[in-house]
N, C-alpha and C. Protein backbone atom coordinates (compact mmCIF):
# COMPACT_ATOMS: atom_id res chain seq x y z
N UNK A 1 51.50 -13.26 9.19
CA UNK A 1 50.43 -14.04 8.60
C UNK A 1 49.12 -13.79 9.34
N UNK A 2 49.17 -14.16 10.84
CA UNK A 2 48.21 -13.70 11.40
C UNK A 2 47.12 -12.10 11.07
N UNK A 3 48.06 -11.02 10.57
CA UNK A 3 47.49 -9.80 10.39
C UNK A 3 47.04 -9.82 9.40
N UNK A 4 47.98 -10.69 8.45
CA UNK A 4 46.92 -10.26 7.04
C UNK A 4 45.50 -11.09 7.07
N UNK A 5 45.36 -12.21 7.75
CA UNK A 5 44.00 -12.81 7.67
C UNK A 5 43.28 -11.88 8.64
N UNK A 6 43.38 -11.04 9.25
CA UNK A 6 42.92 -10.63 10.30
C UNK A 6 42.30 -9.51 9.21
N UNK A 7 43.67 -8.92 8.51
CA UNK A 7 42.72 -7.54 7.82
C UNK A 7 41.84 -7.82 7.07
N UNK A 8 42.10 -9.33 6.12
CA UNK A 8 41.26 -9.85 4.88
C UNK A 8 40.14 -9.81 5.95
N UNK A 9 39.61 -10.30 6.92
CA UNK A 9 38.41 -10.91 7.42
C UNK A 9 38.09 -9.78 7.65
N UNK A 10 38.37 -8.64 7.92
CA UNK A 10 37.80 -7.18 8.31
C UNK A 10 37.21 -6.64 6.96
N UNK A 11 38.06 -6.45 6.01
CA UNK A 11 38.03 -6.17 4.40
C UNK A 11 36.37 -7.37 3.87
N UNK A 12 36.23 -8.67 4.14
CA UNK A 12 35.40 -9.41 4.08
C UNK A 12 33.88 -8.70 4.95
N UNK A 13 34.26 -8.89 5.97
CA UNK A 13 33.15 -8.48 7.16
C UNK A 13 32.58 -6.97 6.15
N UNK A 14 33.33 -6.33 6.12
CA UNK A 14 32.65 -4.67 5.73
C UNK A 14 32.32 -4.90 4.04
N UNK A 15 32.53 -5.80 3.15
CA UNK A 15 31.87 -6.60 2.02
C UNK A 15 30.24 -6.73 2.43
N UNK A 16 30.35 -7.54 3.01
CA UNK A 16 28.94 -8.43 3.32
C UNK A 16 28.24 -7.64 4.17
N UNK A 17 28.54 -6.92 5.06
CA UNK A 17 27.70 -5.70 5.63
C UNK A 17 27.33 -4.20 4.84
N UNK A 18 28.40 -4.60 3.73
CA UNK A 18 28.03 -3.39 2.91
C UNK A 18 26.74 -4.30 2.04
N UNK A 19 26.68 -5.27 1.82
CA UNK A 19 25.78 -6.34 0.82
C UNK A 19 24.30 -6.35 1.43
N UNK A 20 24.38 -6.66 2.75
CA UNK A 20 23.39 -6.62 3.73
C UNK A 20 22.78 -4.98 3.37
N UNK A 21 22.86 -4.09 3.69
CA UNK A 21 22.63 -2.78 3.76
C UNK A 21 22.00 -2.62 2.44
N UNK A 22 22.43 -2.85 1.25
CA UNK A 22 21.91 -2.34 -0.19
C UNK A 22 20.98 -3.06 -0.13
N UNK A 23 21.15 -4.25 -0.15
CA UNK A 23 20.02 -5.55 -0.16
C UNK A 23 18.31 -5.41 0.55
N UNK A 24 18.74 -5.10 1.94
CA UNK A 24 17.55 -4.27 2.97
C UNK A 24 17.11 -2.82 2.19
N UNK A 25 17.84 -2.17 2.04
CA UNK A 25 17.36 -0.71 1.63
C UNK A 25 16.57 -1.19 -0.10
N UNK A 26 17.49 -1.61 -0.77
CA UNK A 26 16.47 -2.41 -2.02
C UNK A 26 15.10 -2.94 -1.97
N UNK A 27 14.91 -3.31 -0.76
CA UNK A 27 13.48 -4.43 -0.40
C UNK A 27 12.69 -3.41 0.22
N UNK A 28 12.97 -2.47 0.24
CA UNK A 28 11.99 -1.58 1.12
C UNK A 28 11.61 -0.19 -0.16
N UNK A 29 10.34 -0.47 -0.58
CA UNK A 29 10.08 0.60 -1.71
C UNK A 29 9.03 1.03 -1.23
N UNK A 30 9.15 2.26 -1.48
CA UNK A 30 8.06 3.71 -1.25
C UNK A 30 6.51 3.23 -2.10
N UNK A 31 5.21 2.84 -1.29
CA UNK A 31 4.51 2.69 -2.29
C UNK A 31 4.03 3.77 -3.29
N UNK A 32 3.50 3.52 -4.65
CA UNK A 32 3.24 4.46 -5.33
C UNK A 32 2.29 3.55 -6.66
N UNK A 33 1.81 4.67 -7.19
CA UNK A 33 0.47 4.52 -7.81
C UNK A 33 0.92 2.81 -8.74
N UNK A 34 2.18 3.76 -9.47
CA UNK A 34 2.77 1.92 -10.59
C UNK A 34 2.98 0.90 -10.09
N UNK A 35 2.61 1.05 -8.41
CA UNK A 35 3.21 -0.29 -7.06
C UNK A 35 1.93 -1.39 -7.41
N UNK A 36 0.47 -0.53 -8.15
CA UNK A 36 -0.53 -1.20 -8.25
C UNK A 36 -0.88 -2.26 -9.03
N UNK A 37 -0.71 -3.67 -8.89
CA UNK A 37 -1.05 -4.74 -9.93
C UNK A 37 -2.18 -4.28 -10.81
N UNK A 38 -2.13 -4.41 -12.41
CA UNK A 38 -3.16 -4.21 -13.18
C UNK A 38 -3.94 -5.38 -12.89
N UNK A 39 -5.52 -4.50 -12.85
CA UNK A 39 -6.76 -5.16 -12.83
C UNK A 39 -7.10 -5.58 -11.39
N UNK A 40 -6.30 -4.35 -10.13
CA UNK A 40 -6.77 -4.42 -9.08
C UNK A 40 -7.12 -3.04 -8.46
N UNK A 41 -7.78 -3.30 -7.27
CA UNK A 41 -7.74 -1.81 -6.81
C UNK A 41 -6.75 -1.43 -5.90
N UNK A 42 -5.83 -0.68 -5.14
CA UNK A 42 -5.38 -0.47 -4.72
C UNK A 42 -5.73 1.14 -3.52
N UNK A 43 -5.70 1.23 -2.37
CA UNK A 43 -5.41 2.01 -1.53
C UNK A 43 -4.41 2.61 -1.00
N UNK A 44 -4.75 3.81 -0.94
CA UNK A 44 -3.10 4.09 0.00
C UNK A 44 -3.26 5.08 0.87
N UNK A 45 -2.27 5.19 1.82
CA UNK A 45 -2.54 6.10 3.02
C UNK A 45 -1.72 7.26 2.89
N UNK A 46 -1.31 7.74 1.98
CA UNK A 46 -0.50 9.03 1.68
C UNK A 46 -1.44 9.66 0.10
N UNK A 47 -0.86 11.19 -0.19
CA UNK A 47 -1.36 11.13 -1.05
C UNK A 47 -0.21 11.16 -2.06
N UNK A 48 -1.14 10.83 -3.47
CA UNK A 48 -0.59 10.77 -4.94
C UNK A 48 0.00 9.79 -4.63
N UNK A 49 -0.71 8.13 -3.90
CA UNK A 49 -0.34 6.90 -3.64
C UNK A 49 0.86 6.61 -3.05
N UNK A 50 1.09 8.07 -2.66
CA UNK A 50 2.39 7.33 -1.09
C UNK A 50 1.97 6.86 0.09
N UNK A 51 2.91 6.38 0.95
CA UNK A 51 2.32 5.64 2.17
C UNK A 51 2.22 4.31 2.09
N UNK A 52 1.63 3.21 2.88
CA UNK A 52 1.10 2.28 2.46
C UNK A 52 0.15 1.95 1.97
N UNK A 53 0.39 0.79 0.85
CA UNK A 53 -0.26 0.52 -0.16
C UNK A 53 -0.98 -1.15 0.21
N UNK A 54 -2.65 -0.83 0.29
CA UNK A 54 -3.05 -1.67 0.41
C UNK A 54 -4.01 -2.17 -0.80
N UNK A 55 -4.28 -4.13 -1.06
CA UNK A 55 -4.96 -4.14 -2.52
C UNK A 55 -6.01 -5.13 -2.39
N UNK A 56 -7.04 -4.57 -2.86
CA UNK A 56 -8.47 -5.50 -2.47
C UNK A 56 -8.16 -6.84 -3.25
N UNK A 57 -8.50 -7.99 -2.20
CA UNK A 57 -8.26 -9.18 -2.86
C UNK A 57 -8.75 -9.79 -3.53
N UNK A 58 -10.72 -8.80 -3.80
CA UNK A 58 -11.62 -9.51 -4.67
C UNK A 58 -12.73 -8.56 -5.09
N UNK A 59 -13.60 -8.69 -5.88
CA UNK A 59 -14.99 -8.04 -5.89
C UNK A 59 -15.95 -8.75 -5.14
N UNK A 60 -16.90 -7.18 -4.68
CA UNK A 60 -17.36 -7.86 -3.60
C UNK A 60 -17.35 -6.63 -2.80
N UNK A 61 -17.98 -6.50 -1.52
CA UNK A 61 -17.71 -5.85 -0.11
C UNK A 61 -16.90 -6.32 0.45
N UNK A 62 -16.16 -5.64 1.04
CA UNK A 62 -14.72 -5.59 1.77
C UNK A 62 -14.82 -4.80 3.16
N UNK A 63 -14.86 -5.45 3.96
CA UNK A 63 -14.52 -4.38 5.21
C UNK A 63 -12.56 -4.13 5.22
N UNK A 64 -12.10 -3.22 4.99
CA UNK A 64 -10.94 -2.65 5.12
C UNK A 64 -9.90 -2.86 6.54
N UNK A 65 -8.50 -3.81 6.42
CA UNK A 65 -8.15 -4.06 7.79
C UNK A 65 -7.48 -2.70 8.37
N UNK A 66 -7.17 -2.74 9.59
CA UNK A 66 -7.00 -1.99 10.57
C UNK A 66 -5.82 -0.99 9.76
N UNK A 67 -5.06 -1.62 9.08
CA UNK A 67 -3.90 -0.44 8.19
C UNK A 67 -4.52 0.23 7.28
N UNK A 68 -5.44 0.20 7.17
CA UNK A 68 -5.88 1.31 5.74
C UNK A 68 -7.12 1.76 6.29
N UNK A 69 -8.13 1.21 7.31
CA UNK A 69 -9.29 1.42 7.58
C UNK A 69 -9.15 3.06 8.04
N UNK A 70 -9.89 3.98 7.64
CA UNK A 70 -10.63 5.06 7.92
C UNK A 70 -8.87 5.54 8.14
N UNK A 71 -7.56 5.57 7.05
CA UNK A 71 -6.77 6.18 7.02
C UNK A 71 -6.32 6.44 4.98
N UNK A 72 -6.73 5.69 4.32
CA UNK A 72 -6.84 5.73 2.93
C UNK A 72 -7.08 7.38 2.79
N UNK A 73 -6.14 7.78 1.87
CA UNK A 73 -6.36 8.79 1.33
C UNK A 73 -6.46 9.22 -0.50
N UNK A 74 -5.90 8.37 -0.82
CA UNK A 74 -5.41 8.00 -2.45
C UNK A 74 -5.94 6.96 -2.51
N UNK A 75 -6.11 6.35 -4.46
CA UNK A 75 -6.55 5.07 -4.75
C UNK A 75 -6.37 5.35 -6.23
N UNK A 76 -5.86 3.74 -6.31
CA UNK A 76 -6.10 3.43 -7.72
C UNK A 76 -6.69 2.53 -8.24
N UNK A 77 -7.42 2.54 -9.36
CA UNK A 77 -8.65 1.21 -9.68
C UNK A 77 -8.00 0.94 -11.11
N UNK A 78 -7.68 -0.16 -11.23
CA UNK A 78 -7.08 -0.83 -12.37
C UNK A 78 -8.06 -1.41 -13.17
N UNK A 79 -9.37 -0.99 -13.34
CA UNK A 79 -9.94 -1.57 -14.33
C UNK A 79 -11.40 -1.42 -13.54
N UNK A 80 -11.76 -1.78 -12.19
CA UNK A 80 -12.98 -2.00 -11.52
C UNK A 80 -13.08 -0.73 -10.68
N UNK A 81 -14.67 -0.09 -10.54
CA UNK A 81 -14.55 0.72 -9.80
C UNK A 81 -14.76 0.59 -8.29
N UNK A 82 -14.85 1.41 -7.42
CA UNK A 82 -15.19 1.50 -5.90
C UNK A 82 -16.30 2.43 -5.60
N UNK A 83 -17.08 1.67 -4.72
CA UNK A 83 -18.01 2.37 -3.54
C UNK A 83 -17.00 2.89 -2.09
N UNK A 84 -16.88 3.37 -1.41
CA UNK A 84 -16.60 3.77 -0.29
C UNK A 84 -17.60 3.93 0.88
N UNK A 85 -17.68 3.62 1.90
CA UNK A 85 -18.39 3.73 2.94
C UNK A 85 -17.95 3.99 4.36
N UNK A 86 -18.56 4.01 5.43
CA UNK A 86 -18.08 3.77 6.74
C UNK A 86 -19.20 3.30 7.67
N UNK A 87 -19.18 2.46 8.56
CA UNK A 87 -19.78 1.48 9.28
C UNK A 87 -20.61 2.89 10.42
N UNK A 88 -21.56 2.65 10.51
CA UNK A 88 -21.94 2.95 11.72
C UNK A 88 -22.29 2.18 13.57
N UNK A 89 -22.67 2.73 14.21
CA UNK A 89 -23.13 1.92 15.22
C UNK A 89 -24.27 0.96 15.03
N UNK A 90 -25.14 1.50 14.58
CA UNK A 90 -26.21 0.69 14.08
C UNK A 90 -25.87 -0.11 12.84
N UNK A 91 -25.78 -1.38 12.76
CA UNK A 91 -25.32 -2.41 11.64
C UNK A 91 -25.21 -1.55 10.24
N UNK A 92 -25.36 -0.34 9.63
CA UNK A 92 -25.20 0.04 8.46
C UNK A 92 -24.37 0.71 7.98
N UNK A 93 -24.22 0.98 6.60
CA UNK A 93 -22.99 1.56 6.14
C UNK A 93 -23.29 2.71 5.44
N UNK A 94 -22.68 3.97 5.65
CA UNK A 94 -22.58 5.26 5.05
C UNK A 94 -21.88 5.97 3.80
N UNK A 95 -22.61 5.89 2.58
CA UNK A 95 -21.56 6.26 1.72
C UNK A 95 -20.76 7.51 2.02
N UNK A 96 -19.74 7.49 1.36
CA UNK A 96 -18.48 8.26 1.08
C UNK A 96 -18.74 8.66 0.37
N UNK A 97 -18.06 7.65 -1.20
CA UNK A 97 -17.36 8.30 -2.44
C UNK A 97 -17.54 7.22 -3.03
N UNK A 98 -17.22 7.26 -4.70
CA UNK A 98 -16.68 7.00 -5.36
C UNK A 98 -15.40 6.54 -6.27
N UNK A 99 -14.95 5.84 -6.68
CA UNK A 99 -13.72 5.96 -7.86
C UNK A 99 -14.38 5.28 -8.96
N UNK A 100 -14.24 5.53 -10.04
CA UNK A 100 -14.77 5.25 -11.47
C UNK A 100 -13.01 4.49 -11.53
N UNK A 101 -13.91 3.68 -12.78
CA UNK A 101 -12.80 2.89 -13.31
C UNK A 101 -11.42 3.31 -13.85
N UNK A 102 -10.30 2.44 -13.40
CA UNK A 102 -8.92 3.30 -14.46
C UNK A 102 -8.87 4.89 -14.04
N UNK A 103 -9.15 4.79 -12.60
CA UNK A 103 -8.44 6.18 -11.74
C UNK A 103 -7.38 6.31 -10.67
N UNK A 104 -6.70 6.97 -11.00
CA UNK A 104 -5.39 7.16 -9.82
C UNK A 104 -6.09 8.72 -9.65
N UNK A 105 -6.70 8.92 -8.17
CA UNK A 105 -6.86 10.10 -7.37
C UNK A 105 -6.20 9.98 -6.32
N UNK A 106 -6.53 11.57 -5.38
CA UNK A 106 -6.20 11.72 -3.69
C UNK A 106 -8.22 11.38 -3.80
N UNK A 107 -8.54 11.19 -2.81
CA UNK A 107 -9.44 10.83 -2.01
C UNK A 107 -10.28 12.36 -2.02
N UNK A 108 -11.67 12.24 -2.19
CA UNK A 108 -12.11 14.05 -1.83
C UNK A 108 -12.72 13.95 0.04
N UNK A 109 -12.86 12.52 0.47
CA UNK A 109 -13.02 12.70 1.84
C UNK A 109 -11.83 11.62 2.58
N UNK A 110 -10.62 12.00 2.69
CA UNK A 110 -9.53 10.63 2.90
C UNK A 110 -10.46 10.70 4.37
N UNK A 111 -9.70 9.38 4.41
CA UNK A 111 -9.43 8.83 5.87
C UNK A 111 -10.70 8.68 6.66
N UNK A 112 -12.01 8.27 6.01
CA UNK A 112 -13.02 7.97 6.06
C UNK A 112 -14.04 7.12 6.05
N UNK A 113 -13.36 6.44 5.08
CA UNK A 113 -13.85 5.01 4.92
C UNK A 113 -13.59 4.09 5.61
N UNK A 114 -14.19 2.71 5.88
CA UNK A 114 -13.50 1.53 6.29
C UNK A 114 -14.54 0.20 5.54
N UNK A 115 -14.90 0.54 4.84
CA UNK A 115 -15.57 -0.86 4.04
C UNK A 115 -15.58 -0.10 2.58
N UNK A 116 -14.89 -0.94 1.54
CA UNK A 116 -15.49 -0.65 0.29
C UNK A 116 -15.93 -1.77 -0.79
N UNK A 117 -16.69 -1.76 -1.32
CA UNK A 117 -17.09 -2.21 -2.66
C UNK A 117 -16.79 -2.47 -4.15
N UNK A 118 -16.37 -3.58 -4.61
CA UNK A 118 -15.39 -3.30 -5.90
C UNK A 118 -16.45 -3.75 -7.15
N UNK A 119 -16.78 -2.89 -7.47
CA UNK A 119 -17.87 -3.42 -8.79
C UNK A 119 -16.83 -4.04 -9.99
N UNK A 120 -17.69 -5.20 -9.78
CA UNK A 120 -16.59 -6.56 -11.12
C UNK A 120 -18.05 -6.84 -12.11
């Protein structure tokens, strides 16, 4: 009696660790361009929107946080377009680039920016 509860609980244990495992690997998705909520903009630090995927929370100027700042290489604009810039020493900001509205690109200067602009 003892062995068979012993094997069931082993047979159990490698259940739920097999459950655990799919479950974690499920929750962890590759970002990519369709990762982007419509009618936002989205960033990303890989190209053709791999990497991490970061998403402006408003229109407006945005200084960009430390995960995407001056590492963005891809973007997608769900409806609004983008200014791109980068801060200098002296209080001002340097354009970049562009994205026009309803574009999924790579970046023509990645990893450059760290403030952008979402025209609403």
């Amino acid at each position: 009696m003892h062995k068979a509860l012993k094997r069931t609980g082993s047979v159990v244990g490698a259940a739920l660790l097999a459950l655990v495992a799919t479950t974690a690997a499920a929750g962890v998705a590759e970002a990519s361009y369709d990762s982007c909520p419509y009618g936002k903009v989205c960033l990303f630090t890989g190209a053709d929107g791999s990497g991490s995927r970061w998403v402006a929370p408003d229109c407006g100027m945005e200084a960009l946080p430390s995960g995407i700042a001056n590492r963005a290489v891809s973007a997608r604009t769900y409806g609004n377009s983008i200014d791109m810039y980068y801060s200098t020493v002296v209080p001002s900001l340097v354009y970049v680039e562009s994205v026009g509205q309803f574009y999924t690109k790579n970046l023509q200067h990645p990893g450059q920016a760290d403030t952008i602009f979402v025209n609403c």
